[in-house]
N, C-alpha and C. Protein backbone atom coordinates (compact mmCIF):
# COMPACT_ATOMS: atom_id res chain seq x y z
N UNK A 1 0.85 -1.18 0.00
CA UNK A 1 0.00 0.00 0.00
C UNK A 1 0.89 1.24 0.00
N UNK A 2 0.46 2.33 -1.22
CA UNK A 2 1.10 3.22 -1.02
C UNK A 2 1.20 4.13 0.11
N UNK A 3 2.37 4.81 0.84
CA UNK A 3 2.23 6.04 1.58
C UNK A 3 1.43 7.32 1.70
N UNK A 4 0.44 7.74 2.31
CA UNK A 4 -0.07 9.07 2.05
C UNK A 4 0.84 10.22 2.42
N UNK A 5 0.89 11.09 0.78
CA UNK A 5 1.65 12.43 0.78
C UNK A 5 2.05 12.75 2.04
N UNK A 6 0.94 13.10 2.76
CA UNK A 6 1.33 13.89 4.30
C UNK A 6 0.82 13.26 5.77
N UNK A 7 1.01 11.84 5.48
CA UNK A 7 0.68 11.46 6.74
C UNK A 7 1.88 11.63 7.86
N UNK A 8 1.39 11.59 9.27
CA UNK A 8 2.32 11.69 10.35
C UNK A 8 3.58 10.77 9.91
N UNK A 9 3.39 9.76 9.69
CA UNK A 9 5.02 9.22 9.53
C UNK A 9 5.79 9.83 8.84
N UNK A 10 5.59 10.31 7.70
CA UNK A 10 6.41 11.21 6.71
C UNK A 10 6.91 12.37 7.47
N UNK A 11 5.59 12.78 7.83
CA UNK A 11 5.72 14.59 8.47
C UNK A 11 7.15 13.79 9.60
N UNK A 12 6.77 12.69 10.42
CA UNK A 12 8.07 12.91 11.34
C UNK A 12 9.58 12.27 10.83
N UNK A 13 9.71 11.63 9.67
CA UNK A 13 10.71 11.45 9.07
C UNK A 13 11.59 13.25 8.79
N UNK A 14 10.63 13.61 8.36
CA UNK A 14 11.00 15.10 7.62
C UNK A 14 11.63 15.77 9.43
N UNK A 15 10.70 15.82 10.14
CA UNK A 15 11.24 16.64 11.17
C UNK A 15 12.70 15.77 11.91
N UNK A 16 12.53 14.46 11.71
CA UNK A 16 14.17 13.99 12.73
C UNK A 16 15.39 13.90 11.28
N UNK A 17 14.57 14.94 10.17
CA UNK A 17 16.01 15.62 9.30
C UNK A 17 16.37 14.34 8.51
N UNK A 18 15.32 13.08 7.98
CA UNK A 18 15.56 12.27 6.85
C UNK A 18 15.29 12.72 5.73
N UNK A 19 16.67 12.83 4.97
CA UNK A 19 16.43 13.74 3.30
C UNK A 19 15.49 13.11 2.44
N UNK A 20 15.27 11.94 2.64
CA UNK A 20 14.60 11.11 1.13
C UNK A 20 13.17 11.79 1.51
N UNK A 21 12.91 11.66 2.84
CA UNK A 21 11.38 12.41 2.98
C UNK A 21 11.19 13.60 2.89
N UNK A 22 12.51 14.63 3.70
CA UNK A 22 12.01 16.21 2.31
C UNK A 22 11.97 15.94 1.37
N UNK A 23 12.50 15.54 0.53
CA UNK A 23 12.64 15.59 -0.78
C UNK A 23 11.19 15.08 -1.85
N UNK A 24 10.89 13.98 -0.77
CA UNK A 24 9.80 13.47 -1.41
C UNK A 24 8.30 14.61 -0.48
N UNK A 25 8.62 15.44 0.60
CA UNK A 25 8.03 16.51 0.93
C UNK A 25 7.84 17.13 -0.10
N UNK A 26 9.19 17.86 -1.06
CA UNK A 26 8.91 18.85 -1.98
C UNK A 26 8.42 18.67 -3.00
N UNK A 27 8.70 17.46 -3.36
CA UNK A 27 8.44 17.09 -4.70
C UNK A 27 6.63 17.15 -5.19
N UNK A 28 6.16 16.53 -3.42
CA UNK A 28 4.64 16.46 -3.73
C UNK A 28 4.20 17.78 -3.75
N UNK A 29 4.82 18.91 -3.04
CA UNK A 29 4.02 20.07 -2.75
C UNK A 29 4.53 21.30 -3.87
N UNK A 30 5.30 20.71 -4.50
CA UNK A 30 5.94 22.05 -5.64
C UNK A 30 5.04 22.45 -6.53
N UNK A 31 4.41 21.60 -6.95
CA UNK A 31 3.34 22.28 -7.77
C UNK A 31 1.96 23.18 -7.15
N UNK A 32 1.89 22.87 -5.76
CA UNK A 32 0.86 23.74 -4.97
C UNK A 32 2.13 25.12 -4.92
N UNK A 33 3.07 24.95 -4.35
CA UNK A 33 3.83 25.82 -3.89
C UNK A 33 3.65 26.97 -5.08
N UNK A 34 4.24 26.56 -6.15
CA UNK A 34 4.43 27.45 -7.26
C UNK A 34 3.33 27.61 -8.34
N UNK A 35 2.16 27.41 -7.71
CA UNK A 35 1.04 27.92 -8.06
C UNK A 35 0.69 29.31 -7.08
N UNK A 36 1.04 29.24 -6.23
CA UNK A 36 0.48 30.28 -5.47
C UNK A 36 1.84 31.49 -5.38
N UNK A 37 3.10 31.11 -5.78
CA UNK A 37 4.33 31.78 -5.85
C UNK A 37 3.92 32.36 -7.20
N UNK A 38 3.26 31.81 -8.77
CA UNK A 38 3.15 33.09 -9.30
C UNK A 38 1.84 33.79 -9.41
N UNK A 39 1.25 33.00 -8.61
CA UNK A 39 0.13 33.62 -8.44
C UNK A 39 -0.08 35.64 -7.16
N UNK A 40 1.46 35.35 -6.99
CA UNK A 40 1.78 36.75 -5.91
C UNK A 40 2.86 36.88 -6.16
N UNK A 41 3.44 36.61 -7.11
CA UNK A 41 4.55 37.30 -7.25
C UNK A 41 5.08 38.39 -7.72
N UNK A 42 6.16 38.81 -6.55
CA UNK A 42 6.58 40.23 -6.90
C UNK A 42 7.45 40.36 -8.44
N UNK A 43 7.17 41.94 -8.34
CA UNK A 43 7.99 42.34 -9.95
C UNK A 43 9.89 41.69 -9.41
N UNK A 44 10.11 41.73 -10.45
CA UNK A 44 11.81 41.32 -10.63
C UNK A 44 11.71 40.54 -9.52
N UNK A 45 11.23 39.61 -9.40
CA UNK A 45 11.80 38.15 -8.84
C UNK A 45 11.32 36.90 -9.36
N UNK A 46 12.29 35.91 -9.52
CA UNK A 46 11.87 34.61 -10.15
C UNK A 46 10.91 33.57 -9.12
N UNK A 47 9.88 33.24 -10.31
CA UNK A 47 9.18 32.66 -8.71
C UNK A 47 9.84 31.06 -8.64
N UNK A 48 11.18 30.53 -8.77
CA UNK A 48 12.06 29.41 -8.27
C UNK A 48 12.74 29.95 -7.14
N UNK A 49 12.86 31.05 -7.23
CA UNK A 49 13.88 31.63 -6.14
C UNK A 49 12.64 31.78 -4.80
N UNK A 50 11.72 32.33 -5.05
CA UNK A 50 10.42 31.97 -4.19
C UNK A 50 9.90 31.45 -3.47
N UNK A 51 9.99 30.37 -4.19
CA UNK A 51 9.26 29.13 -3.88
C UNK A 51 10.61 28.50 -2.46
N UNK A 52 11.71 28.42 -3.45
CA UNK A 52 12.62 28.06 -2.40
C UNK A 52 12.94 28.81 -0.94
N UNK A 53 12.42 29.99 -1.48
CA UNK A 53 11.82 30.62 0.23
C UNK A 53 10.97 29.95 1.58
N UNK A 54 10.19 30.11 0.60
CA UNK A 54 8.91 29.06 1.14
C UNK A 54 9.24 27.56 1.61
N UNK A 55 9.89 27.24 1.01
CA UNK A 55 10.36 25.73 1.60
C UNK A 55 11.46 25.84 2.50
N UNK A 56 12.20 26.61 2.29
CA UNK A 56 12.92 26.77 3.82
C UNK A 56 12.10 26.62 4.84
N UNK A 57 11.27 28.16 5.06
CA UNK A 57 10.24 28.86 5.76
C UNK A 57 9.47 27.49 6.32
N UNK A 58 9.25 26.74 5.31
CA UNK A 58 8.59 25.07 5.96
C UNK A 58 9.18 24.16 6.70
N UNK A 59 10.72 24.49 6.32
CA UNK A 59 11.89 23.25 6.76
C UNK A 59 11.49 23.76 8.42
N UNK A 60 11.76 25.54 8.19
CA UNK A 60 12.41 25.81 9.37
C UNK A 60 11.42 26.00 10.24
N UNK A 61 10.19 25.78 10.09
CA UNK A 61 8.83 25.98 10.97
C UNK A 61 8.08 23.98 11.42
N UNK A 62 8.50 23.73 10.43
CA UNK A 62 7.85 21.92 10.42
C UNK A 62 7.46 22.11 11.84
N UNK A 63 8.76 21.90 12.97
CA UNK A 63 8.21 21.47 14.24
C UNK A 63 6.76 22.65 14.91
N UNK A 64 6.22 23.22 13.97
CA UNK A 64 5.51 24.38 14.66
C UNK A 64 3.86 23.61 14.14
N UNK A 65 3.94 22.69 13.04
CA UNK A 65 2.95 23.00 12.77
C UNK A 65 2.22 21.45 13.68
N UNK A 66 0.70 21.62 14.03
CA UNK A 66 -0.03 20.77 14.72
C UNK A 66 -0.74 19.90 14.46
N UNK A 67 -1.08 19.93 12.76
CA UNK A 67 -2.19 19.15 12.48
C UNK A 67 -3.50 19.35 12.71
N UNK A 68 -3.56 20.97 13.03
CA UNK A 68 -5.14 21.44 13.37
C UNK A 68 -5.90 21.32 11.85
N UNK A 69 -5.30 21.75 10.41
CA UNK A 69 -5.73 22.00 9.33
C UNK A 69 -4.61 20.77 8.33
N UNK A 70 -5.21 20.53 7.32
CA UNK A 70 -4.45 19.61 6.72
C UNK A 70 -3.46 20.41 5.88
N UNK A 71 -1.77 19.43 5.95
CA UNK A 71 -0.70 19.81 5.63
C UNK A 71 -0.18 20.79 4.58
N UNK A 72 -1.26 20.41 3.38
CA UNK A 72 -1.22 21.39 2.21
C UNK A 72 -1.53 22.72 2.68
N UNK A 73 -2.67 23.01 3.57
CA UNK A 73 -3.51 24.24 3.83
C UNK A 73 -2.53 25.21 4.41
N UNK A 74 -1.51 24.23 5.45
CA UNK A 74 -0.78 25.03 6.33
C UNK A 74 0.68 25.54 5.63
N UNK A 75 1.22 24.65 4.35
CA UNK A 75 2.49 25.48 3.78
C UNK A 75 1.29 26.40 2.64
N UNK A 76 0.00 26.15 2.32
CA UNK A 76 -0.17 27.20 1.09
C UNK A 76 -0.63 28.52 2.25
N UNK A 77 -0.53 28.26 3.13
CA UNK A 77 -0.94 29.76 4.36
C UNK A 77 0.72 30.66 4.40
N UNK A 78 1.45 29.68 4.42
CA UNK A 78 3.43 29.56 4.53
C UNK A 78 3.45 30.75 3.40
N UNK A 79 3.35 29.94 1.89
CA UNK A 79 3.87 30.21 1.46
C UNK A 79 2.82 32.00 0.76
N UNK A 80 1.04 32.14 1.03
CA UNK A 80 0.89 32.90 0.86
C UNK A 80 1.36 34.31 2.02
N UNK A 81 2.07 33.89 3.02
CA UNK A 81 3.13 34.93 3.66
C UNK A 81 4.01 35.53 3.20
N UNK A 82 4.58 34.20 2.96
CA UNK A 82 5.75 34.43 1.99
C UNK A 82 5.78 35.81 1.07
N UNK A 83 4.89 35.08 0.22
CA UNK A 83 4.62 35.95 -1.35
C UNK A 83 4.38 37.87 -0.69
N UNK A 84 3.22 37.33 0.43
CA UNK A 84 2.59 39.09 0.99
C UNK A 84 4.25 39.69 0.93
N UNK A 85 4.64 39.27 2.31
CA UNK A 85 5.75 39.90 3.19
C UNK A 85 7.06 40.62 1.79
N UNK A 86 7.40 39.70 0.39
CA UNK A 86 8.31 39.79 -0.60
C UNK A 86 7.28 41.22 -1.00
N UNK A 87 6.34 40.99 -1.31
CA UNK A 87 5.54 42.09 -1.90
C UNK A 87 5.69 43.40 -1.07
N UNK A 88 5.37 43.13 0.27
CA UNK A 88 5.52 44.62 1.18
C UNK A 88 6.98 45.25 0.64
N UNK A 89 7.84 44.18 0.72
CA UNK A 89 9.54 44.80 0.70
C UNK A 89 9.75 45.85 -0.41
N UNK A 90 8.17 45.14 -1.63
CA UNK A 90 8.25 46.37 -2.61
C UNK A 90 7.96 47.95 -2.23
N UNK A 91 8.46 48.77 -1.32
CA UNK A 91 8.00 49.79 -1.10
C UNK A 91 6.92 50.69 -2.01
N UNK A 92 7.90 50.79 -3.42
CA UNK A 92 6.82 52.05 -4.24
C UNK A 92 6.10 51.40 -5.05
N UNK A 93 5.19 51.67 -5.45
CA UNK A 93 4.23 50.88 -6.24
C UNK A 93 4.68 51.86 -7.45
N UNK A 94 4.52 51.67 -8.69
CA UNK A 94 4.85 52.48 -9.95
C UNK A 94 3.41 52.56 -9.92
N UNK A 95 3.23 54.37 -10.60
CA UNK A 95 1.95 54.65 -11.38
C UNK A 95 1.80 53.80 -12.72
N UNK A 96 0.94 53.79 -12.86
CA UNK A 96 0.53 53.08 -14.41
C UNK A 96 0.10 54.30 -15.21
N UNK A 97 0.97 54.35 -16.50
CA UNK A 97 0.43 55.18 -17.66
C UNK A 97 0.09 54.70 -18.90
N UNK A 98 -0.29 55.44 -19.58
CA UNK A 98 -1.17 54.92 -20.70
C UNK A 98 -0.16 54.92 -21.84
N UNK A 99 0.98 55.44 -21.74
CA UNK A 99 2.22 55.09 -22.54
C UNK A 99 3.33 54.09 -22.05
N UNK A 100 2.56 53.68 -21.17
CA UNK A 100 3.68 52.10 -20.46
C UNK A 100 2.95 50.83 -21.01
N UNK A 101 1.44 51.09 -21.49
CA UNK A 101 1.22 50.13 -21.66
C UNK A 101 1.18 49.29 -23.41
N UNK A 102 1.81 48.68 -23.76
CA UNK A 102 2.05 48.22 -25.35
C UNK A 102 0.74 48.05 -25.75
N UNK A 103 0.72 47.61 -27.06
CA UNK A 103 -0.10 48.23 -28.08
C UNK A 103 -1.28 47.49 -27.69
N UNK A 104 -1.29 45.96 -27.62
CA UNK A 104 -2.58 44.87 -27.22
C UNK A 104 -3.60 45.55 -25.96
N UNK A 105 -2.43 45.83 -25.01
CA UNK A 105 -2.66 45.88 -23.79
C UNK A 105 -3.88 47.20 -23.93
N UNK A 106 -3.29 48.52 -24.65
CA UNK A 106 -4.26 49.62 -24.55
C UNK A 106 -4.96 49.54 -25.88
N UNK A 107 -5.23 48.28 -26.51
CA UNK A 107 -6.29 47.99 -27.29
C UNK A 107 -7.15 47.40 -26.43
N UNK A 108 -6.49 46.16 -25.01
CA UNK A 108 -7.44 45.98 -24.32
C UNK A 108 -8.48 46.79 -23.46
N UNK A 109 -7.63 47.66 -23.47
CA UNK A 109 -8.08 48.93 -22.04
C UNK A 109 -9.17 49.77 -22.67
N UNK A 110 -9.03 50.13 -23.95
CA UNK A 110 -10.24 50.59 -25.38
C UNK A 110 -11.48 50.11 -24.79
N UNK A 111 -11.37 48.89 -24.75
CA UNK A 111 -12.75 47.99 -25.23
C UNK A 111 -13.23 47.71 -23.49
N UNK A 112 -12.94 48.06 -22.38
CA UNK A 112 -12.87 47.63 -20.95
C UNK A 112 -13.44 48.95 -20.84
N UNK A 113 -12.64 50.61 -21.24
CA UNK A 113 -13.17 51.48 -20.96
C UNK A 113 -14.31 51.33 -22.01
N UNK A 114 -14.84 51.19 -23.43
CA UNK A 114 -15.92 51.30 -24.07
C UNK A 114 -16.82 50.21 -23.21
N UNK A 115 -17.05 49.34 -22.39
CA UNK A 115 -17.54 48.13 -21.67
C UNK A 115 -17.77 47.57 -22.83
N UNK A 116 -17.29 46.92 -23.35
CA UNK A 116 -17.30 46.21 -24.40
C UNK A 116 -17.43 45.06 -24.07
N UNK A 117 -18.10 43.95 -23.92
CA UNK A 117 -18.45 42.51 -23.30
C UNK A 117 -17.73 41.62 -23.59
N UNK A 118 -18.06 41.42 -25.17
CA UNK A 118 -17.26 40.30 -26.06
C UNK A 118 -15.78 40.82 -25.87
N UNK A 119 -14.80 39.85 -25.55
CA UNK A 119 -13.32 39.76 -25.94
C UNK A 119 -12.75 38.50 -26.83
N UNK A 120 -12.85 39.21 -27.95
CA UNK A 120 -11.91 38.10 -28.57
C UNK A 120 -10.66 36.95 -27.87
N UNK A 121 -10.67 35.85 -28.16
CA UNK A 121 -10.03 35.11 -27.48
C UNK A 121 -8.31 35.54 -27.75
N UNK A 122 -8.22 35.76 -29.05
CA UNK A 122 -6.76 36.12 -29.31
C UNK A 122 -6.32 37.68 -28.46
N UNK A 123 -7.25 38.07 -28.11
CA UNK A 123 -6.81 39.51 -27.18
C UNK A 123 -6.96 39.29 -25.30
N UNK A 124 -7.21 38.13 -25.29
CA UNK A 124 -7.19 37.52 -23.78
C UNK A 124 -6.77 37.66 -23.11
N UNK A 125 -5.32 37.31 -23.77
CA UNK A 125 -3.80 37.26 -23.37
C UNK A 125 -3.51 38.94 -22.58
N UNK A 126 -3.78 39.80 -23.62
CA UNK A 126 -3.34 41.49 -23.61
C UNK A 126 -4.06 41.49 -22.28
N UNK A 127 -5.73 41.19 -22.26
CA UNK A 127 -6.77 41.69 -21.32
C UNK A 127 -5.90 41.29 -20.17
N UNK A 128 -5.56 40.13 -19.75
CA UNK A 128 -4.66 39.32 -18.63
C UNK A 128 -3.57 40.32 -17.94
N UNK A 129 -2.80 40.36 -18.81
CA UNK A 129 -1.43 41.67 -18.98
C UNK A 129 -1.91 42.38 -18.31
N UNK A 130 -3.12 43.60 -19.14
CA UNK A 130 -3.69 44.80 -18.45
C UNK A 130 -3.97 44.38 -17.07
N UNK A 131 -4.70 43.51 -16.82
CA UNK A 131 -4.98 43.08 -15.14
C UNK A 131 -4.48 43.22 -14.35
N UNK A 132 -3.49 42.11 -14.82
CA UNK A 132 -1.97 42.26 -13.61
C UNK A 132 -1.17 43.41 -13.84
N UNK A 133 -1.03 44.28 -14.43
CA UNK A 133 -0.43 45.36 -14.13
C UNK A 133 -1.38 46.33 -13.32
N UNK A 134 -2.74 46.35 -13.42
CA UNK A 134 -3.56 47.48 -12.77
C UNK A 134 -3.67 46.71 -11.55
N UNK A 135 -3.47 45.28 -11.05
CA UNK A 135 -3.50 45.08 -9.80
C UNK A 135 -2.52 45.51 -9.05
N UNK A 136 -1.11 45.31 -9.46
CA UNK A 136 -0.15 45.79 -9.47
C UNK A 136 0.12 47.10 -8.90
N UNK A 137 -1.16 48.08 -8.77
CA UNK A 137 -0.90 49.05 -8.08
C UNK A 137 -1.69 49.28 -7.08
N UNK A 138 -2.12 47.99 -6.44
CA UNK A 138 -2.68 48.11 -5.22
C UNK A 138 -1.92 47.57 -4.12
N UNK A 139 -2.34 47.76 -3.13
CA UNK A 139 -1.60 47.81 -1.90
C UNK A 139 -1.59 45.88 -1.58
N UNK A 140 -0.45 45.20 -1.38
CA UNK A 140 -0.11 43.49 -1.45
C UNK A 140 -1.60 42.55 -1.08
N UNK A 141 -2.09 43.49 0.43
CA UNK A 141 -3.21 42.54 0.98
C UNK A 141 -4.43 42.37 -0.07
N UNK A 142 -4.47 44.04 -0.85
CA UNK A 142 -5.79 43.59 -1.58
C UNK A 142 -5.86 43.21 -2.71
N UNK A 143 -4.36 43.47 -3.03
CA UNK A 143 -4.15 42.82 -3.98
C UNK A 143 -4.06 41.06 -4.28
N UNK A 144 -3.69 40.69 -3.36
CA UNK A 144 -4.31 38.94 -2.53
C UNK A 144 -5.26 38.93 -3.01
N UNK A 145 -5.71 39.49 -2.06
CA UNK A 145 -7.64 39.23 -2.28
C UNK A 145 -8.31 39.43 -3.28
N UNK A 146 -7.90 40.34 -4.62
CA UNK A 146 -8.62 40.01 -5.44
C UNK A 146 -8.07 38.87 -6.87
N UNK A 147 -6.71 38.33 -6.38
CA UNK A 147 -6.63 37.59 -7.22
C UNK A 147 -7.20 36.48 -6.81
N UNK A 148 -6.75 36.25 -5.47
CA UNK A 148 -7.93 34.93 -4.84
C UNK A 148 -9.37 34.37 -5.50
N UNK A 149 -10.07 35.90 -5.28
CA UNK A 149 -11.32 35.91 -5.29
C UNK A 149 -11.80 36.02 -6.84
N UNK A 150 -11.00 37.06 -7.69
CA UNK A 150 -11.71 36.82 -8.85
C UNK A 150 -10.78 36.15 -10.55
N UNK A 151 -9.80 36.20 -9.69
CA UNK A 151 -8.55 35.16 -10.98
C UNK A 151 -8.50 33.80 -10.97
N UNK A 152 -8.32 33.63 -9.10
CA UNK A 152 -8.44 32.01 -9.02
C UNK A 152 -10.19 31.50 -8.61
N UNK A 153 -11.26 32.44 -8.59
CA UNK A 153 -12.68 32.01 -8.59
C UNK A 153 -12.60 31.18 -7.11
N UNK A 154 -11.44 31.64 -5.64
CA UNK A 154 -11.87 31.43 -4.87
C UNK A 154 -13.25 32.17 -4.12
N UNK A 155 -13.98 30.77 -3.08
CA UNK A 155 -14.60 32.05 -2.55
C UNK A 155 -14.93 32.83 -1.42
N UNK A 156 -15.49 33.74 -0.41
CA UNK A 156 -14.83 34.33 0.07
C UNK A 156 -14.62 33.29 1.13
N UNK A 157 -15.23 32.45 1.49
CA UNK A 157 -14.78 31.32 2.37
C UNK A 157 -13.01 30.95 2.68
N UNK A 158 -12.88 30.42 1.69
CA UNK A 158 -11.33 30.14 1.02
C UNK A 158 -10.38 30.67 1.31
N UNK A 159 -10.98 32.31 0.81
CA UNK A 159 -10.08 33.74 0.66
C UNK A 159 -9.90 33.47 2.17
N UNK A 160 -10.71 33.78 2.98
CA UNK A 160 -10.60 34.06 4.61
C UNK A 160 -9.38 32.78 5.34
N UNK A 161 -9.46 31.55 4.66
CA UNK A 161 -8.67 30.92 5.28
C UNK A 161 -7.60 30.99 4.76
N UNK A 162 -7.29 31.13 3.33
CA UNK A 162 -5.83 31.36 3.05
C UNK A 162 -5.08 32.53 3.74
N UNK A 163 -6.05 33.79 3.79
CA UNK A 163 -5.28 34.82 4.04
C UNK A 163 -5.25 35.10 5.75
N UNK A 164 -5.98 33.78 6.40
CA UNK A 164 -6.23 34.08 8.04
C UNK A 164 -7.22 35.74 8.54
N UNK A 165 -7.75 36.48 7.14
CA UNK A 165 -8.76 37.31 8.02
C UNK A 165 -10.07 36.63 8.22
N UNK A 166 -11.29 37.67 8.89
CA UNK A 166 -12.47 37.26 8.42
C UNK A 166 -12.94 37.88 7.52
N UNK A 167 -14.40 36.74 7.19
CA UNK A 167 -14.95 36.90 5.82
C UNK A 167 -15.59 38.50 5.81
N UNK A 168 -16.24 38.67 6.59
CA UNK A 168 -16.50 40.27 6.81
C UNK A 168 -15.40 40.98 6.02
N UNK A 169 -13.75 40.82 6.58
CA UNK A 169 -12.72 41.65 6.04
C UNK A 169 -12.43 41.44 4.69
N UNK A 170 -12.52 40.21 4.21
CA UNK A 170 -12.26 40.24 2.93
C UNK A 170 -13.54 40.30 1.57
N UNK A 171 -14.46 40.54 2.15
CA UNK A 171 -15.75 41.46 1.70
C UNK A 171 -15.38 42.86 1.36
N UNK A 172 -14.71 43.84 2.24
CA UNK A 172 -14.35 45.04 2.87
C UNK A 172 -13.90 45.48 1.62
N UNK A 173 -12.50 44.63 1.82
CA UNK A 173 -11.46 44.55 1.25
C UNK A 173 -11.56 44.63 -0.07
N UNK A 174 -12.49 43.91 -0.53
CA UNK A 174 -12.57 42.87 -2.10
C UNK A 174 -13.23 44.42 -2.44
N UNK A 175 -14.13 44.91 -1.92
CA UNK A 175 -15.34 46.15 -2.71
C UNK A 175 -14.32 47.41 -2.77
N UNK A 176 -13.41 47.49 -1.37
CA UNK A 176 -12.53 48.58 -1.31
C UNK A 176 -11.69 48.51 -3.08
N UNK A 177 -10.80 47.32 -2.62
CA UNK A 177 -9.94 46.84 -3.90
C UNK A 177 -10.02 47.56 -5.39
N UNK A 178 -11.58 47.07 -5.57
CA UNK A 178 -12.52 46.83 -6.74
C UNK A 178 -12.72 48.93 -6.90
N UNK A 179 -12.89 49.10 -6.16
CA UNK A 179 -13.13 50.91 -6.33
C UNK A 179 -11.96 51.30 -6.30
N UNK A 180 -10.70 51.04 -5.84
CA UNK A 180 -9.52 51.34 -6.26
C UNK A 180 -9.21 51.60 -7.81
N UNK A 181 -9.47 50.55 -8.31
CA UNK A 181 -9.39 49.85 -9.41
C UNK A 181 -9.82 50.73 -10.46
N UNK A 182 -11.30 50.89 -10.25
CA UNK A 182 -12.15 51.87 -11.25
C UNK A 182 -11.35 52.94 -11.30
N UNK A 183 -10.98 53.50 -10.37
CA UNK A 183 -10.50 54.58 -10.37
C UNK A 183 -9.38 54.76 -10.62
N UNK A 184 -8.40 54.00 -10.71
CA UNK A 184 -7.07 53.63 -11.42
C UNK A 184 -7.24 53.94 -12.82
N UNK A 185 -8.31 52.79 -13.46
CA UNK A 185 -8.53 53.04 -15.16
C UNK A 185 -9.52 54.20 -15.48
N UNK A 186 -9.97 55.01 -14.68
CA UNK A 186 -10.45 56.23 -14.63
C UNK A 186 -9.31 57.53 -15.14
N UNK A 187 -8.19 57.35 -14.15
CA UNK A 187 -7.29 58.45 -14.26
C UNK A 187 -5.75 57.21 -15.05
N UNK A 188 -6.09 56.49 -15.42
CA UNK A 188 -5.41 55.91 -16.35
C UNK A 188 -5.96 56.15 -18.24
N UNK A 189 -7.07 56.69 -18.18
CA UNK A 189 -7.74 56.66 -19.44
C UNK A 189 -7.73 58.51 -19.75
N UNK A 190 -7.81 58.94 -18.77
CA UNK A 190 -7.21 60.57 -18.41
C UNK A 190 -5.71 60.72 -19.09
N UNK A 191 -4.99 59.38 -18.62
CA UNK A 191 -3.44 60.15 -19.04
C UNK A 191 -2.99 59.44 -21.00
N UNK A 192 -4.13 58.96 -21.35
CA UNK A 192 -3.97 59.33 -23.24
C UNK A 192 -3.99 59.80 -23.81
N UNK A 193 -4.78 60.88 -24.02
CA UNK A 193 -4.63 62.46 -24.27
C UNK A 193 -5.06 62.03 -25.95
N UNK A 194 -5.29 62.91 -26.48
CA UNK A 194 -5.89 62.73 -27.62
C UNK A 194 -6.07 62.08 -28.62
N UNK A 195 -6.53 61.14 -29.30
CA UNK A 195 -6.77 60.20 -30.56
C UNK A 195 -5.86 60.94 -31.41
């Protein structure tokens, strides 16, 4: 019978420092890991270099964790720290202008400011781009929260346990976010200046 990923025997191989069981630790969790590493990841950093944060951050916490929540829940809580805390270190957030953004991107922004419904599938890609750069200028936490909530279609349930607030806060948060936002491509559509 095979081993389960994260049962106690493993977890205590890993903590009395047997390599074959980190290893076979990382191996199972790298693809959770580095889903959520580029899913927050900061500008100019590779999310391998990241991730390997995060698995330290696991090595060096293992003996902390209790088994209150299952094993995955507690490094994807790890590693969405991780990602916040790299993000805070970004002090300045860059303004977004309407001449930073390449040609797709403020063809996408056209048809978002016209509310244009239909998006062609081949302009997806651009629409995506535009996203993450206008999230990009929100502040790390809400910026979490709305990729959580409306990139990865968590819901606010989810959101609340990944990010340890309550659901109340990430309600708050998500509407605050979201009016940020408008108002970003508000005075982002201000700085094009004439046809």
């Amino acid at each position: 019978m095979a081993e389960e990923p994260f049962d106690n025997a493993r977890l205590q191989r890993v903590k009395e420092n047997d390599p074959e069981a980190a290893q076979e630790l990382v191996r199972d969790l790298f693809p959770l890991v580095m889903r959520i590493v580029r899913g927050h990841l900061p500008r100019r950093m590779d999310p391998e270099d990241l991730a390997q944060i995060v698995f330290v951050k696991v090595f060096q916490k293992i003996d902390q964790y209790n088994a209150d929540a299952p094993f995955p829940h507690w490094v994807s809580r790890i590693a969405v720290n991780t990602c916040l805390n790299e993000l805070r270190s970004e002090k300045a957030r860059p303004e977004l202008r309407w001449a930073d953004l390449g040609e797709e991107q403020a063809e996408a922004l056209e048809r978002v400011l016209e509310r244009s419904n239909e998006t062609p599938v081949d302009e997806q890609v651009a629409t995506r781009d535009l996203a993450q750069r206008l999230l990009e200028t929100l502040p790390p936490r809400d910026r979490l929260i709305l990729t959580l909530l409306d990139l990865e279609e968590r819901t606010v349930a989810e959101t609340a346990a990944v990010t340890g607030s309550p659901e109340a806060v990430i309600k708050v948060r998500a509407f605050r976010a979201r009016r940020k936002l408008r108002k970003e491509l508000e005075r982002l559509e201000k700085t094009k200046g004439p046809k």
